[in-house]
C-alpha atoms as a PDB file:
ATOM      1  CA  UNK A   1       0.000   0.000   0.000  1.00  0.00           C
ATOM      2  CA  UNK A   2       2.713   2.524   1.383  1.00  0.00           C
ATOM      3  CA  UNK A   3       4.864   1.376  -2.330  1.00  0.00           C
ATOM      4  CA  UNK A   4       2.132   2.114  -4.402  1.00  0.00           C
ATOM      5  CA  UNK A   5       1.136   6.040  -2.719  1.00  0.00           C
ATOM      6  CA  UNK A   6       4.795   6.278  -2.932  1.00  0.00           C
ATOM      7  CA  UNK A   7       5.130   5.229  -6.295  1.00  0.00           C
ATOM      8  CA  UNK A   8       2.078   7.658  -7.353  1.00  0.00           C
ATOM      9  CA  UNK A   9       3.610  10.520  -5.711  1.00  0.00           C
ATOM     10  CA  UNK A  10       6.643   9.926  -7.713  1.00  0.00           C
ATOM     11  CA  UNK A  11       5.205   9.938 -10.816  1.00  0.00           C
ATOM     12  CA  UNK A  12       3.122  12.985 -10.118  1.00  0.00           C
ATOM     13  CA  UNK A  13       6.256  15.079  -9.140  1.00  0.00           C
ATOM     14  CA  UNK A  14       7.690  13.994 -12.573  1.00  0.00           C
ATOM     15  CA  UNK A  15       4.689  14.905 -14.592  1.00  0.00           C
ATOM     16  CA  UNK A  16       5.222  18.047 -13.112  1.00  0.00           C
ATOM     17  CA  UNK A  17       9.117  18.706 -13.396  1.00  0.00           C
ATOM     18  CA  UNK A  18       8.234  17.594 -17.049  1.00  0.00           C
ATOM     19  CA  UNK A  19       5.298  19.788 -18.036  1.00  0.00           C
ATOM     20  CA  UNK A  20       7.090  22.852 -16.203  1.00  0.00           C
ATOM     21  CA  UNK A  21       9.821  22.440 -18.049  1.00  0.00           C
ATOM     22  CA  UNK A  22       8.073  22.315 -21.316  1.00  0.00           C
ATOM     23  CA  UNK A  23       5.812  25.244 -20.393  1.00  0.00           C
ATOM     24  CA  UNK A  24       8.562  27.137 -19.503  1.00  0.00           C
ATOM     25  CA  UNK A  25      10.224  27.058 -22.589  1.00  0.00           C
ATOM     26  CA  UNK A  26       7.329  26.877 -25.033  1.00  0.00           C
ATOM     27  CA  UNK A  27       6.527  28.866 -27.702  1.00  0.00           C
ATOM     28  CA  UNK A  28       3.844  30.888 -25.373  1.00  0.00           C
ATOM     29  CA  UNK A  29       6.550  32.496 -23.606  1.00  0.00           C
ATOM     30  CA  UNK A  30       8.347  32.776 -26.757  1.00  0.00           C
ATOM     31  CA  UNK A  31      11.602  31.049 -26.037  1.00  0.00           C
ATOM     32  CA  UNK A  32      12.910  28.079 -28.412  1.00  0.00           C
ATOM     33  CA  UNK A  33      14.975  25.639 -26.212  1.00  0.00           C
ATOM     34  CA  UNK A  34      18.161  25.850 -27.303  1.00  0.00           C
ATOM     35  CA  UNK A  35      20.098  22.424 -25.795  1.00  0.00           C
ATOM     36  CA  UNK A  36      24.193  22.237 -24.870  1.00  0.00           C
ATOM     37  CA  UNK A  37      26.446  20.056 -23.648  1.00  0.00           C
ATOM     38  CA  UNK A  38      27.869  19.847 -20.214  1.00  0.00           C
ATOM     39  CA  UNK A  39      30.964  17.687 -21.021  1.00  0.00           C
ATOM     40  CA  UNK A  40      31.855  17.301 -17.855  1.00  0.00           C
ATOM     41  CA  UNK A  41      29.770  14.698 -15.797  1.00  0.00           C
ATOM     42  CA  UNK A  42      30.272  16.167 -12.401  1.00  0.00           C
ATOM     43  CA  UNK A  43      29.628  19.681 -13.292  1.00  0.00           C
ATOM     44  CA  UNK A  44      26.236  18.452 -15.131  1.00  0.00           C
ATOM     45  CA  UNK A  45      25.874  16.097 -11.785  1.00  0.00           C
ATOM     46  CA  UNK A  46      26.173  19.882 -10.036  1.00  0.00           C
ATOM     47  CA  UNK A  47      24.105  22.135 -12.358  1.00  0.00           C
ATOM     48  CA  UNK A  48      20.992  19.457 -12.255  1.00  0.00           C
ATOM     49  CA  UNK A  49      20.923  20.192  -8.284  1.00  0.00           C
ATOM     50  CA  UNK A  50      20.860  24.083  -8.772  1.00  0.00           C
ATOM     51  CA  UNK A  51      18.999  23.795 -11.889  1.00  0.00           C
ATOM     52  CA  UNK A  52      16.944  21.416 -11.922  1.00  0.00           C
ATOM     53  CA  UNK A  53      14.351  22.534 -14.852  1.00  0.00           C
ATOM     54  CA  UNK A  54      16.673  23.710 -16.867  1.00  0.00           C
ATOM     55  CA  UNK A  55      16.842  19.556 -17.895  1.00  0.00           C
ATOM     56  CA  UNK A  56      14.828  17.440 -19.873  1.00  0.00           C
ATOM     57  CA  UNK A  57      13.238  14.528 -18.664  1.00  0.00           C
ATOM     58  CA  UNK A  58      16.164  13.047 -20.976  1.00  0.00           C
ATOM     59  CA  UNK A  59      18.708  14.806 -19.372  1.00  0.00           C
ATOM     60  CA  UNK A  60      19.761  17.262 -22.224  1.00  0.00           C
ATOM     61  CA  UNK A  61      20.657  20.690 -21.036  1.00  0.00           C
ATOM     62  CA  UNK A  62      18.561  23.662 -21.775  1.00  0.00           C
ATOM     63  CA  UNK A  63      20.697  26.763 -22.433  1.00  0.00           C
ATOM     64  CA  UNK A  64      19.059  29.573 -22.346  1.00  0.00           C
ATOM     65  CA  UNK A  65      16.027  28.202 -19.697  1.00  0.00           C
ATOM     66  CA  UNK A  66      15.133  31.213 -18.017  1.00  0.00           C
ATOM     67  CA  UNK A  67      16.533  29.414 -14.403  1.00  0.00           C
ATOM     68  CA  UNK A  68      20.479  29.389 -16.234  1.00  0.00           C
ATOM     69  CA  UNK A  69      19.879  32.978 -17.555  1.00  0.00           C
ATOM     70  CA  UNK A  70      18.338  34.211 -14.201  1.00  0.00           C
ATOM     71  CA  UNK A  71      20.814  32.351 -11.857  1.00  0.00           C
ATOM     72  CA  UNK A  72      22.530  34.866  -9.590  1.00  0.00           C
ATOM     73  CA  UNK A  73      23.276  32.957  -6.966  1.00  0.00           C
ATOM     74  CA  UNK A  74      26.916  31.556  -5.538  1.00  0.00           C
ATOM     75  CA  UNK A  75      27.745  28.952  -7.641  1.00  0.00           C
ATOM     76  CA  UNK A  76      30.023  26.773  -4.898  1.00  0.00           C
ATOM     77  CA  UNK A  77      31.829  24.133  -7.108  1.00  0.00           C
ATOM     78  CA  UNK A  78      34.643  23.438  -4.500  1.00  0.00           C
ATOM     79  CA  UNK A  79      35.483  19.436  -3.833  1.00  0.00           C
ATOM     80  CA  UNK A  80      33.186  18.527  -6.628  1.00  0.00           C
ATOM     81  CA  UNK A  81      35.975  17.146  -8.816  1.00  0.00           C
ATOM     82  CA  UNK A  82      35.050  18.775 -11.443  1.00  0.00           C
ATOM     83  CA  UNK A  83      37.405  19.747 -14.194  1.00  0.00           C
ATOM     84  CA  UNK A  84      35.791  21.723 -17.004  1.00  0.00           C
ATOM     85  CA  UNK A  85      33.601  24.632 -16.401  1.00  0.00           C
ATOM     86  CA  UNK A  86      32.333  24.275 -20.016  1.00  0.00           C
ATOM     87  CA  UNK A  87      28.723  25.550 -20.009  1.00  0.00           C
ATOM     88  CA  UNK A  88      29.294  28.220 -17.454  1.00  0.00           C
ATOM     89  CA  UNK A  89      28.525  30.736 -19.706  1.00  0.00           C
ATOM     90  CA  UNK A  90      24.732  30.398 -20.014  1.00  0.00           C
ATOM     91  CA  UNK A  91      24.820  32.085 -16.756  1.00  0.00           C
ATOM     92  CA  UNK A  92      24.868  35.664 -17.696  1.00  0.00           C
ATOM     93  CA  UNK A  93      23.456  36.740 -14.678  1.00  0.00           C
ATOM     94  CA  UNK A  94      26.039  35.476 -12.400  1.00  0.00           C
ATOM     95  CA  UNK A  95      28.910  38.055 -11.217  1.00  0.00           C
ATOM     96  CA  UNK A  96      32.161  37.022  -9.811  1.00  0.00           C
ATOM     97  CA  UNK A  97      33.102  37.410  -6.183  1.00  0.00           C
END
């Protein structure tokens, strides 16, 4: 009983995440997804936590998602082991300190 609430749950947060994420960037709010590639695994692993909708269901990266372009927050990367910062520049919005 408790697996299957669980299990509904679940799938109702994902619906979500993935009808957010393709409202967001629909043509209503006129912005065309435009998808890039985080080559490095750990930084992706690092963006998906402070991004999370700027990521298809598939996992492909969504550039200019207004959550990368908006981001303004500290970025903390340290002991991440991450070794490429390729894709940090879809976040115009973030100064350095």
């Amino acid at each position: 009983m408790k697996n299957r609430i669980l299990i509904r749950i679940t799938l109702f947060c994902t619906a979500l995440l993935v009808i957010n994420t393709f409202y967001s960037c629909s043509e209503k709010n006129n912005v065309t997804p435009i998808y890039a590639e985080i080559p490095d695994a750990n930084f992706k692993a690092c963006l998906r936590k402070i991004v999370p909708l700027a990521f298809t269901a598939d996992g492909k990266f969504i550039s200019n998602h207004p959550s990368v372009v908006s981001y303004d927050e500290i970025m903390s990367i340290r002991n991440k082991n991450i070794t490429s910062l390729s894709g940090i520049e879809y976040f115009t919005s973030l100064k350095k300190t």
